[in-house]
Protein backbone atom coordinates (compact mmCIF):
# COMPACT_ATOMS: atom_id res chain seq x y z
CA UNK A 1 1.31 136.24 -174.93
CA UNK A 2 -0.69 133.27 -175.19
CA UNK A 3 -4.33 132.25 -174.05
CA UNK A 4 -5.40 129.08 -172.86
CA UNK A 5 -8.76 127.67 -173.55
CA UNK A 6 -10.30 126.48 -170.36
CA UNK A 7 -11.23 122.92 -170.22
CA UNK A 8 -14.89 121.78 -169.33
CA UNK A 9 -15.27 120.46 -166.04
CA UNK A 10 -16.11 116.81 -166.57
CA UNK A 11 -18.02 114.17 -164.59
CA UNK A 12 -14.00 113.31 -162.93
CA UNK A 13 -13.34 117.08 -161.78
CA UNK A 14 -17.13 117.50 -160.65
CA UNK A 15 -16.63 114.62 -158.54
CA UNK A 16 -13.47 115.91 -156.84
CA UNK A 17 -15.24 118.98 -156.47
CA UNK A 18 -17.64 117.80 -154.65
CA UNK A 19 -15.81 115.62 -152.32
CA UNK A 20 -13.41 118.59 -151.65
CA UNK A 21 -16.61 120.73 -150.53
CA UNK A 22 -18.03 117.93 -148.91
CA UNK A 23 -15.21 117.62 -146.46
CA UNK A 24 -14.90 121.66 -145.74
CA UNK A 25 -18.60 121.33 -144.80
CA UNK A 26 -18.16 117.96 -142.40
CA UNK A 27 -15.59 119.57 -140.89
CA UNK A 28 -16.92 122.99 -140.00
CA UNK A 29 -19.06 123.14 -137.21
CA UNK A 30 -22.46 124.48 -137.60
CA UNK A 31 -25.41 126.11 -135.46
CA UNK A 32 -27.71 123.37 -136.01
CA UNK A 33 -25.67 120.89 -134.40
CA UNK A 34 -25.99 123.08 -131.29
CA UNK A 35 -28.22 122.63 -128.76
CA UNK A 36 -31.78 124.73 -129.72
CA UNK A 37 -33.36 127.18 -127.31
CA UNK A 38 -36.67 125.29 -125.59
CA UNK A 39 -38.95 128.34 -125.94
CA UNK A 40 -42.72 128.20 -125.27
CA UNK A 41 -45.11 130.89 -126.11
CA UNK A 42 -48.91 132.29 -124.55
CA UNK A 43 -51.54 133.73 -126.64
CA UNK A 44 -53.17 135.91 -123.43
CA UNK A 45 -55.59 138.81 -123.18
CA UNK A 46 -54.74 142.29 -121.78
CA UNK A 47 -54.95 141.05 -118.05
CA UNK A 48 -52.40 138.22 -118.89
CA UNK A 49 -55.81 135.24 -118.94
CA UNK A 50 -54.67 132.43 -121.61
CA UNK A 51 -56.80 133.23 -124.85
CA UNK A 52 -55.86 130.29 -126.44
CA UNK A 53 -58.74 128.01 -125.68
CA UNK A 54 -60.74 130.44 -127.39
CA UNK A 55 -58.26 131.16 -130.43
CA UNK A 56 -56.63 128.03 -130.76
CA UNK A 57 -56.00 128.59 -133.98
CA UNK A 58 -53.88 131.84 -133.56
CA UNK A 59 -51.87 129.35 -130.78
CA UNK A 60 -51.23 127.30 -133.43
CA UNK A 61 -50.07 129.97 -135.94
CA UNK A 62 -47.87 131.59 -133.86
CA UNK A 63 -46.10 128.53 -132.69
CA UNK A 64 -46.04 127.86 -136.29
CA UNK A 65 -44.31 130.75 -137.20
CA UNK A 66 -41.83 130.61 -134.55
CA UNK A 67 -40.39 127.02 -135.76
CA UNK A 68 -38.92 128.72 -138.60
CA UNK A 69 -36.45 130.13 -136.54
CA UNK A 70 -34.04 127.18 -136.50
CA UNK A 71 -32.23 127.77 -133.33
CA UNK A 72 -35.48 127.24 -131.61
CA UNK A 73 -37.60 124.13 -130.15
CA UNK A 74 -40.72 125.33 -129.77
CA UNK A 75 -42.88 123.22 -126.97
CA UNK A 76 -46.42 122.62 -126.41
CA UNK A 77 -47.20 124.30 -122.99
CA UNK A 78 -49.45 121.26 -121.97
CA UNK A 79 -46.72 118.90 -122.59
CA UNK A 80 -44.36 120.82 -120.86
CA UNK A 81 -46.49 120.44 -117.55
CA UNK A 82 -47.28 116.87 -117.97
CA UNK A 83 -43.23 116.50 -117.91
CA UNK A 84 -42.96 118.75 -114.84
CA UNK A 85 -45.30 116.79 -113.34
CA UNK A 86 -43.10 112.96 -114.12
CA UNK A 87 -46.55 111.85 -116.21
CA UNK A 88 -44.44 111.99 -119.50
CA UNK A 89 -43.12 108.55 -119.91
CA UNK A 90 -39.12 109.31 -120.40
CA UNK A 91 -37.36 105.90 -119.38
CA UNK A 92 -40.09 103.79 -122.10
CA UNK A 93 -39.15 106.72 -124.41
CA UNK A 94 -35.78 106.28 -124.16
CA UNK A 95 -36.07 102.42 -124.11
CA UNK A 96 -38.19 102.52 -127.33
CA UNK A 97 -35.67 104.88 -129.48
CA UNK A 98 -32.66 102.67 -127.81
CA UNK A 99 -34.55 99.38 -129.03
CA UNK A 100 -34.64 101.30 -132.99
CA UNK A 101 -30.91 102.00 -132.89
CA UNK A 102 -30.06 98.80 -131.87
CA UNK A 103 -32.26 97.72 -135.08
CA UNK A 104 -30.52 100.14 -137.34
CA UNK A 105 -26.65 99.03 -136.09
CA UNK A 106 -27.88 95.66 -136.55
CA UNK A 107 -28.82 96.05 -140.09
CA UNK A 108 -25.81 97.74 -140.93
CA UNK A 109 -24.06 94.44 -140.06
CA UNK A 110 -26.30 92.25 -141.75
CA UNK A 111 -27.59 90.84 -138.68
CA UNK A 112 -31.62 90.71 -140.37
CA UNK A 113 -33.52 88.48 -138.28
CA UNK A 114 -31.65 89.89 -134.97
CA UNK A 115 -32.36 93.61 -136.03
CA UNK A 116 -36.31 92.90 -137.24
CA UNK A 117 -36.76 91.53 -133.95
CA UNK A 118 -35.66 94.69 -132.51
CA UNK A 119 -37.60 96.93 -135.03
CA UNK A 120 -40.57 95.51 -134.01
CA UNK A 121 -40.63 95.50 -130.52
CA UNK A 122 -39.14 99.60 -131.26
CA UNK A 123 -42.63 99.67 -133.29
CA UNK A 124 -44.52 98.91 -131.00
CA UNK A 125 -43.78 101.09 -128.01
CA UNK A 126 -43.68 103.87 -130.41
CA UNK A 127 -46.76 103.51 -131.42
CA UNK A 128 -48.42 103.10 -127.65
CA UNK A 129 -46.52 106.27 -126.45
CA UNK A 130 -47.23 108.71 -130.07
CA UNK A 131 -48.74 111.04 -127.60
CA UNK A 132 -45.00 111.93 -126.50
CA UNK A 133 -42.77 110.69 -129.31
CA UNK A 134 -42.03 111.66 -132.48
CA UNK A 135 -43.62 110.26 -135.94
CA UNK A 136 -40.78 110.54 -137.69
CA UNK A 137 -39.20 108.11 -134.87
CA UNK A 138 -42.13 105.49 -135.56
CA UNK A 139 -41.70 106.05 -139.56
CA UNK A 140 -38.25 105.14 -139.80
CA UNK A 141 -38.24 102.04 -137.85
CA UNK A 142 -41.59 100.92 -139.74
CA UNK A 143 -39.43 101.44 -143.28
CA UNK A 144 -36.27 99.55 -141.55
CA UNK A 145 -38.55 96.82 -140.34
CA UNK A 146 -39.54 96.47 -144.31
CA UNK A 147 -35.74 96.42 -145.00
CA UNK A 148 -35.32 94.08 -142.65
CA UNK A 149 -37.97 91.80 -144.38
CA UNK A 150 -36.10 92.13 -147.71
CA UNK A 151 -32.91 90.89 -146.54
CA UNK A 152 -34.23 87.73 -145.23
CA UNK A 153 -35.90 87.21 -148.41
CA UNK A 154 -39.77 88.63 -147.45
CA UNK A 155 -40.55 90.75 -150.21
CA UNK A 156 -43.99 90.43 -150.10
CA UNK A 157 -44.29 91.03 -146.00
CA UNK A 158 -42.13 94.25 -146.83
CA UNK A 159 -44.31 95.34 -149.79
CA UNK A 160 -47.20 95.35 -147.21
CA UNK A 161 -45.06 97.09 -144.56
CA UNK A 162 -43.88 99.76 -147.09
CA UNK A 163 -47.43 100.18 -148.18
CA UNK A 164 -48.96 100.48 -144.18
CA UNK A 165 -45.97 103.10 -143.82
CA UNK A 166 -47.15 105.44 -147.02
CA UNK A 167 -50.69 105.46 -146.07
CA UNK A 168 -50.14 107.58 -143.66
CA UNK A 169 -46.84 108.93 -144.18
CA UNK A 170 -46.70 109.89 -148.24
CA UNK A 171 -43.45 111.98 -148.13
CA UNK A 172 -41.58 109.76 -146.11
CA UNK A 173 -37.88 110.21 -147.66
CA UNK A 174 -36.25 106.61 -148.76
CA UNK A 175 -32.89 105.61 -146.98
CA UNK A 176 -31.56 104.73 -149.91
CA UNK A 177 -27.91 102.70 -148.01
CA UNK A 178 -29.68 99.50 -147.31
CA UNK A 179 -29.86 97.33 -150.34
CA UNK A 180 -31.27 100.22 -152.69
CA UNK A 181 -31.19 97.57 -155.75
CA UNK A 182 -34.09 95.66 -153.56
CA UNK A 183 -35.32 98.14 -151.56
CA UNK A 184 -36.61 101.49 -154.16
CA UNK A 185 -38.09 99.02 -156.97
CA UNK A 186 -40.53 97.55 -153.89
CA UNK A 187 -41.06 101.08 -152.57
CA UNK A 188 -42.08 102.23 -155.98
CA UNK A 189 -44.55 99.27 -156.07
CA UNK A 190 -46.24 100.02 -152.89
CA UNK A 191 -46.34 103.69 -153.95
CA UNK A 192 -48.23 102.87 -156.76
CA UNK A 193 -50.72 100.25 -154.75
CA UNK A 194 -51.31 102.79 -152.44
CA UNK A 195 -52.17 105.55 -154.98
CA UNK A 196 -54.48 103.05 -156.69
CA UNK A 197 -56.33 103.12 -153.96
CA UNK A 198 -59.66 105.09 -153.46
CA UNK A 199 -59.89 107.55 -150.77
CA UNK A 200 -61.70 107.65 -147.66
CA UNK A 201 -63.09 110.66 -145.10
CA UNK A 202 -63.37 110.47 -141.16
CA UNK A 203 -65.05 112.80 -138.70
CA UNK A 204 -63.58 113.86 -135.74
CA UNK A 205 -64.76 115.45 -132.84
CA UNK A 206 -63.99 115.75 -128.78
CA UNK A 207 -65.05 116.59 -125.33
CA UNK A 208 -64.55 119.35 -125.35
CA UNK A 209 -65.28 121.08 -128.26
CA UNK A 210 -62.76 123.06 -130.27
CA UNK A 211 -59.50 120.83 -129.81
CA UNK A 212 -57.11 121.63 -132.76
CA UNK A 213 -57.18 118.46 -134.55
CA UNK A 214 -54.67 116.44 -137.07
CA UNK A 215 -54.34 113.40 -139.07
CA UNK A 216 -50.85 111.75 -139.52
CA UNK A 217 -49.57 115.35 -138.16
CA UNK A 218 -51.64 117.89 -141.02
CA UNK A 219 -53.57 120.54 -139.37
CA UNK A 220 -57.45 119.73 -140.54
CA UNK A 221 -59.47 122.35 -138.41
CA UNK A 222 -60.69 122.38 -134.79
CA UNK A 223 -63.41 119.96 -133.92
CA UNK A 224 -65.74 118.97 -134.81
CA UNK A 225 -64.17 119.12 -138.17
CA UNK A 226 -63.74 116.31 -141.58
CA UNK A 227 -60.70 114.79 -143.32
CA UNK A 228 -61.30 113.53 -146.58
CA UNK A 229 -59.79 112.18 -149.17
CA UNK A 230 -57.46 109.63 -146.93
CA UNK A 231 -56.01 106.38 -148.35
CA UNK A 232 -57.93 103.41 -146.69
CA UNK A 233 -55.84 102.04 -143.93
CA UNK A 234 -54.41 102.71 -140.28
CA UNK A 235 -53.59 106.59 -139.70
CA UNK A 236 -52.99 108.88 -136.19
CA UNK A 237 -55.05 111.49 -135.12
CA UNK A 238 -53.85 114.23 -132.65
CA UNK A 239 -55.83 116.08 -130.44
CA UNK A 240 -55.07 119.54 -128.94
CA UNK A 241 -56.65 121.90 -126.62
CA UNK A 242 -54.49 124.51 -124.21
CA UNK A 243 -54.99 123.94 -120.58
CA UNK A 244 -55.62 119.68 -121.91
CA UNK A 245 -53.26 117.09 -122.26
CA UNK A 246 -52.89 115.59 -126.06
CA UNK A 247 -54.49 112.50 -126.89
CA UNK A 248 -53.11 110.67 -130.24
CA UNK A 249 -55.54 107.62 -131.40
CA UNK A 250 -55.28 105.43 -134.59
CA UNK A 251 -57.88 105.79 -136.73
CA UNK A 252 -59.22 103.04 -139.42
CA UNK A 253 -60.52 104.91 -142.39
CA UNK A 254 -62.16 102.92 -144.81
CA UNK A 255 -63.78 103.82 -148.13
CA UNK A 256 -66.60 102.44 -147.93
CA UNK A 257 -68.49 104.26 -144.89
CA UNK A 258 -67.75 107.38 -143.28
CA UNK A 259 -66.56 106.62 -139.00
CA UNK A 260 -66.94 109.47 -136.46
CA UNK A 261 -63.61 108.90 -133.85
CA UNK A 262 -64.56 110.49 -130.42
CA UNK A 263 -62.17 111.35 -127.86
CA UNK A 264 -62.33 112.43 -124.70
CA UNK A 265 -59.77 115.22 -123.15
CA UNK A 266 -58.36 115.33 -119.56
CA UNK A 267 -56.85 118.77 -117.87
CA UNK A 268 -53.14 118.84 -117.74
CA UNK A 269 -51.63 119.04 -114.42
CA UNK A 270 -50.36 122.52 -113.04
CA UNK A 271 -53.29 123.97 -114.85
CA UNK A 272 -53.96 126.39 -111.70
CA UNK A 273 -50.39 127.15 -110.99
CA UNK A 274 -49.76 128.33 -114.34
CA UNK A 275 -52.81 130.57 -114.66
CA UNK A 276 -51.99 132.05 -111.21
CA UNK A 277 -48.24 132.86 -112.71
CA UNK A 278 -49.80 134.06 -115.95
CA UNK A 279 -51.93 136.73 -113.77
CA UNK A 280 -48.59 137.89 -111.64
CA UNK A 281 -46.93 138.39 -115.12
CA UNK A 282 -49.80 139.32 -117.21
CA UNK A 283 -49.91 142.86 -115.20
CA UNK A 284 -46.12 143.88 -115.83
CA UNK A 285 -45.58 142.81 -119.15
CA UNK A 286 -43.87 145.22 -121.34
CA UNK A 287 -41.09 145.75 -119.00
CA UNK A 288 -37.56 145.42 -119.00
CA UNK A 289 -37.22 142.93 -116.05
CA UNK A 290 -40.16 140.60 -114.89
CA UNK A 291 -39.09 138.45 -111.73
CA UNK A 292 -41.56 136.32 -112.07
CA UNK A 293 -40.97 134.78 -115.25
CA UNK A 294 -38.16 132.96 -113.82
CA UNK A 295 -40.65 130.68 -112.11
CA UNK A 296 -42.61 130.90 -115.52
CA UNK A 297 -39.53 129.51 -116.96
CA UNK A 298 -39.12 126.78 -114.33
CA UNK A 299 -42.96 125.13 -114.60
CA UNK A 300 -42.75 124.91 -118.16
CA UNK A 301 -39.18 124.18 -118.39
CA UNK A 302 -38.26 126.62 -121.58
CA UNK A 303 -35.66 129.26 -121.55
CA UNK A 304 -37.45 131.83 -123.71
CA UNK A 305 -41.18 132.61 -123.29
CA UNK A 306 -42.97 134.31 -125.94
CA UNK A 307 -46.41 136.50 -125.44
CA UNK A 308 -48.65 137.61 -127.67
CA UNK A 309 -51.19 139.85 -126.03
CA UNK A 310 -54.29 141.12 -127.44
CA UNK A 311 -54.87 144.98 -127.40
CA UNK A 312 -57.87 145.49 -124.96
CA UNK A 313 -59.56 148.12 -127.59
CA UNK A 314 -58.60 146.60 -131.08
CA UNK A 315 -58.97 143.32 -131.33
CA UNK A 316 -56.67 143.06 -134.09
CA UNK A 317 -53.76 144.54 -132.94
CA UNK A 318 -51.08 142.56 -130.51
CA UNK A 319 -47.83 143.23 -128.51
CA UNK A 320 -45.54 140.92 -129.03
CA UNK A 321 -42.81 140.08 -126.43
CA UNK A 322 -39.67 137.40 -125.61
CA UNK A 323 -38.38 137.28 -121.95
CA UNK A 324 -35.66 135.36 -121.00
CA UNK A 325 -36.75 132.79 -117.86
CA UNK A 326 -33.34 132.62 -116.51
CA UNK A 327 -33.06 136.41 -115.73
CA UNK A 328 -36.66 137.95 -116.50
CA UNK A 329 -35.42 140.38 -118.66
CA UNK A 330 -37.12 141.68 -121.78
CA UNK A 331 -35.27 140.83 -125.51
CA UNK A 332 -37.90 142.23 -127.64
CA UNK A 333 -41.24 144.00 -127.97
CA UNK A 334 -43.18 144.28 -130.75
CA UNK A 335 -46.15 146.25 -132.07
CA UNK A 336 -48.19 145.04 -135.37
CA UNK A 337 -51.27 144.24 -136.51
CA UNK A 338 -52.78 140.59 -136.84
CA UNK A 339 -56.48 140.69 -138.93
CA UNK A 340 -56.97 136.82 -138.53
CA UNK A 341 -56.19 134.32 -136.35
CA UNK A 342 -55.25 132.23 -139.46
CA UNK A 343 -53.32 135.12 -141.45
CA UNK A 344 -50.14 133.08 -141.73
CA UNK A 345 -48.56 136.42 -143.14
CA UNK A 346 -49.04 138.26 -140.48
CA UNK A 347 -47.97 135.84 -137.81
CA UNK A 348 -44.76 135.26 -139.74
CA UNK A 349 -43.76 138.77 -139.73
CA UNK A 350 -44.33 139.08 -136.44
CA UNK A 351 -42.66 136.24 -135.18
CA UNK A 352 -39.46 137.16 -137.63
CA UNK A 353 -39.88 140.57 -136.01
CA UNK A 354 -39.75 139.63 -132.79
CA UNK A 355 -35.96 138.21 -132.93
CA UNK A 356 -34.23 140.70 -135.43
CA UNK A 357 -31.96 141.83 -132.24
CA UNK A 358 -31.85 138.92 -130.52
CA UNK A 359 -28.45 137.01 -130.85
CA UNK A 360 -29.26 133.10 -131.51
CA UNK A 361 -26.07 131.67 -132.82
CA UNK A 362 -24.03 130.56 -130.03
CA UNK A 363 -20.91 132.72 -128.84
CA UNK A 364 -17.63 131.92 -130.69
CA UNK A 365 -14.87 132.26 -127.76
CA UNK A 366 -11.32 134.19 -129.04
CA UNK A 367 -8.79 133.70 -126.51
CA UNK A 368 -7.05 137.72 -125.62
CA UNK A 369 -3.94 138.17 -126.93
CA UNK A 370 -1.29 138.27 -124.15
CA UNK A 371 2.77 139.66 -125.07
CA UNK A 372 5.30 137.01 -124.56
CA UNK A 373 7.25 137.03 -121.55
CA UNK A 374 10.88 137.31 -121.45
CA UNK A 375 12.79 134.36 -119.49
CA UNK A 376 13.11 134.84 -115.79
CA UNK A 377 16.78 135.74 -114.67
CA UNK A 378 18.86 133.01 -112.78
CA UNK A 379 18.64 134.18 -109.17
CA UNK A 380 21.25 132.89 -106.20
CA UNK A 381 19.45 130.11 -104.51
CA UNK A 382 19.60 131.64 -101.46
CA UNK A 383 18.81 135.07 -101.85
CA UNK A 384 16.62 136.99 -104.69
CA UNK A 385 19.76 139.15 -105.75
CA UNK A 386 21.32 137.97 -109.21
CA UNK A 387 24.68 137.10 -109.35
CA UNK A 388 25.97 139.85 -111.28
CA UNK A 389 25.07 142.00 -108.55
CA UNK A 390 27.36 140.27 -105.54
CA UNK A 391 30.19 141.92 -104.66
CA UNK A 392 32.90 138.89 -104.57
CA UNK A 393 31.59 137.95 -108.45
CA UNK A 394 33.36 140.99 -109.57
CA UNK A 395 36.07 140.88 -106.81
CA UNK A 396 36.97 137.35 -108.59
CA UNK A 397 36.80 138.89 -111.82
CA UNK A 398 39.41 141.43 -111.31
CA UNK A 399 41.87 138.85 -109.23
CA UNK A 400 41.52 136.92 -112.24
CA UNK A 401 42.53 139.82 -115.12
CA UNK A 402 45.45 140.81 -112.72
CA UNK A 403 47.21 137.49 -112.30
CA UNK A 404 48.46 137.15 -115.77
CA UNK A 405 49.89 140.84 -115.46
CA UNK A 406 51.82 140.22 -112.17
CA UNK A 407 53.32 137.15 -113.45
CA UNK A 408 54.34 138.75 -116.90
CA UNK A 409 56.65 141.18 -115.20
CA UNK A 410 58.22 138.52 -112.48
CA UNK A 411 62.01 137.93 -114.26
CA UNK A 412 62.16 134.23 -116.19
CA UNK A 413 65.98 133.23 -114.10
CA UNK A 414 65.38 131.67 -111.15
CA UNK A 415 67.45 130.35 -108.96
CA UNK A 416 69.99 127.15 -110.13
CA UNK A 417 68.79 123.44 -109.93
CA UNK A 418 70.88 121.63 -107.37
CA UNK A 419 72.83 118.77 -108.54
CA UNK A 420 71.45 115.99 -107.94
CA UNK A 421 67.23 117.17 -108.99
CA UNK A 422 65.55 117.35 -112.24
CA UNK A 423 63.64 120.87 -112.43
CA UNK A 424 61.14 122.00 -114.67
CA UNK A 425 60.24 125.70 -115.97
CA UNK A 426 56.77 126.70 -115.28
CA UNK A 427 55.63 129.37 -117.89
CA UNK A 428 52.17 130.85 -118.08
């Protein structure tokens, strides 16, 4: 017998390795490529009234909690009406996010001044419409419009674009395809610039008070409330306050003085309509069908709504419950105990608590197994009766077997050719 030593698995093998698992991976399919489950979720008393004006904060947590459930999209309730009611801008949306893919294909081909022309008009529509778009959106095509700057030669316009786009967004990850012998040595300069740079605080408040309030999309408090320690430069504060519609604003901060940014908030539409469906639900929650919540469902658009109600005599303990809006029926209900409105803990466990039975990956469909068939039986064209079953098939049959044995026993002399014709003998 002999033994082999096993060979270390150099920087070659690794590589294949990795490629190998790298194609498995591309070429399973995975949940998160599937659409998520729009789910929205109420913070309300025993009676079913919205509590979250007055515990923001525990709105916040929950909905918090909830996103770590990746097969979810949780929704902001407010937003959710402003779409139902067409005030959410959807075709400038769209045309702002077409205008940054444009910019991207175009810098994949080189095409610099073409694409920064693109990038910036994508810039700035994303930054008039942040109240409904995503940062990360207006991040990326800021950090492409710097790219775009380096490949026409720019470096010190995309120094100061790289160094706009880290003042307010710090952990911004680097896409590192475009040029990355250019494009990470300037990045790492403005990183340094920017944390050079001494820190500044802003004040922010609204009418009216208690709006949940964030810079550059970190929770600071509800207002009035402080954020210090911010690089000096352009950042975007959020505010948000259930039964309001959100209001993003750039703020300057500078580090000199301290500035006090003021906004005022305006009701969301539907307002009255939801808190009339909140009171027809709010009485028969806990059971295993609710009606109504498929009108619920409709006005804010989400497929699973999520309650948490406060206990009428404890103010500390909640019922937690997911109805589905397409059918009203009940998925979950759970019991437990929240001591704060900002014990993250506590609104974790409940939130991971609420789900354990509920199915979230989609359904994988497995075709039955069927037997295989055998092959249909020639039939007469004109009747349904196969041939082996008609009376002159077998009448032929037998003629045929008994002409051979009547002509064996016939005698071989015949009668004499006459003279004068040739004749043949026939034998079978």
């Amino acid at each position: 017998m002999t033994c082999r030593r096993k060979r270390p698995l150099d920087g070659g093998r690794l590589a294949l390795l990795l490629g190998a698992i790298g194609s498995i991976a591309s070429a399973t399919p995975v949940f998160a490529q599937t659409p998520r489950i729009d789910t929205v979720a109420f913070v309300v008393d025993a009676e079913g009234a919205l509590l979250s004006a007055k515990l923001p904060q525990l709105q916040y947590g929950i909905e918090r909690a909830l996103r770590r459930q990746r097969r979810l999209a949780i929704h902001d309730v407010d937003r959710r009406l402003a779409l139902h009611a067409g005030q959410v801008p959807t075709a400038r949306l769209s045309e702002a996010v077409g205008l940054l893919r444009a910019g991207e294909a175009l810098l994949q081909k080189n095409h610099a001044a073409e694409a920064r022309r693109r990038l910036t008009a994508a810039v700035i529509q994303l930054r008039q419409l942040l109240a409904y778009a995503e940062k990360a959106k207006l991040a990326r095509a800021q950090f492409l419009l710097g790219v775009a700057d380096i490949l026409q030669g720019r470096t010190a316009r995309a120094r100061r674009q790289f160094v706009r786009l880290q003042i307010w967004r710090p952990g911004f990850n680097v896409i590192s395809r475009y040029a990355p012998g250019k494009v990470l040595p300037l990045w790492e300069q403005a990183r340094r610039l920017v944390h050079r740079l001494r820190g500044g605080s802003i004040v922010l408040t609204s009418v009216p008070a208690g709006a949940l309030a964030y810079v550059d999309g970190r929770f600071v408090g509800t207002t009035p409330s402080r954020a210090e320690a911010l690089p000096p430069g352009l950042h975007y504060v959020t505010y948000k306050r259930p039964g309001y519609l959100r209001v993003v604003a750039e703020a300057r901060v500078s580090s000199r003085r301290q500035h006090t940014f003021r906004r005022r908030l305006s009701r969301a539409p539907g307002r009255a309509r939801l808190r009339r469906l909140l009171a027809r639900v709010g009485n028969r929650l806990g059971r295993s069908r609710v009606p109504a919540m498929t009108k619920l469902g409709a006005l804010v658009r989400a497929r699973h709504l999520v309650f948490l109600r406060r206990s009428a005599t404890d103010r500390t303990r909640y019922a937690g419950y997911v109805y589905d809006a397409e059918t009203g029926k009940r998925l979950s209900a759970v019991h437990a105990g929240v001591p704060a409105a900002t014990d993250r803990a506590a609104l974790r466990k409940l939130a991971r608590a609420l789900y354990v039975g509920i199915r979230l990956e989609p359904a994988i469909h497995v075709p039955p197994l069927t037997r295989r068939t055998p092959p249909a039986r020639k039939h007469h064209p004109r009747s349904g009766k196969s041939i082996f079953g008609r009376w002159w098939f077998w009448a032929g049959l037998a003629a045929g077997a008994a002409i051979p044995a009547v002509l064996s026993i016939l005698p071989e002399s015949g009668p004499s050719c006459p003279s004068g014709f040739m004749c043949g003998r026939v034998r079978f």
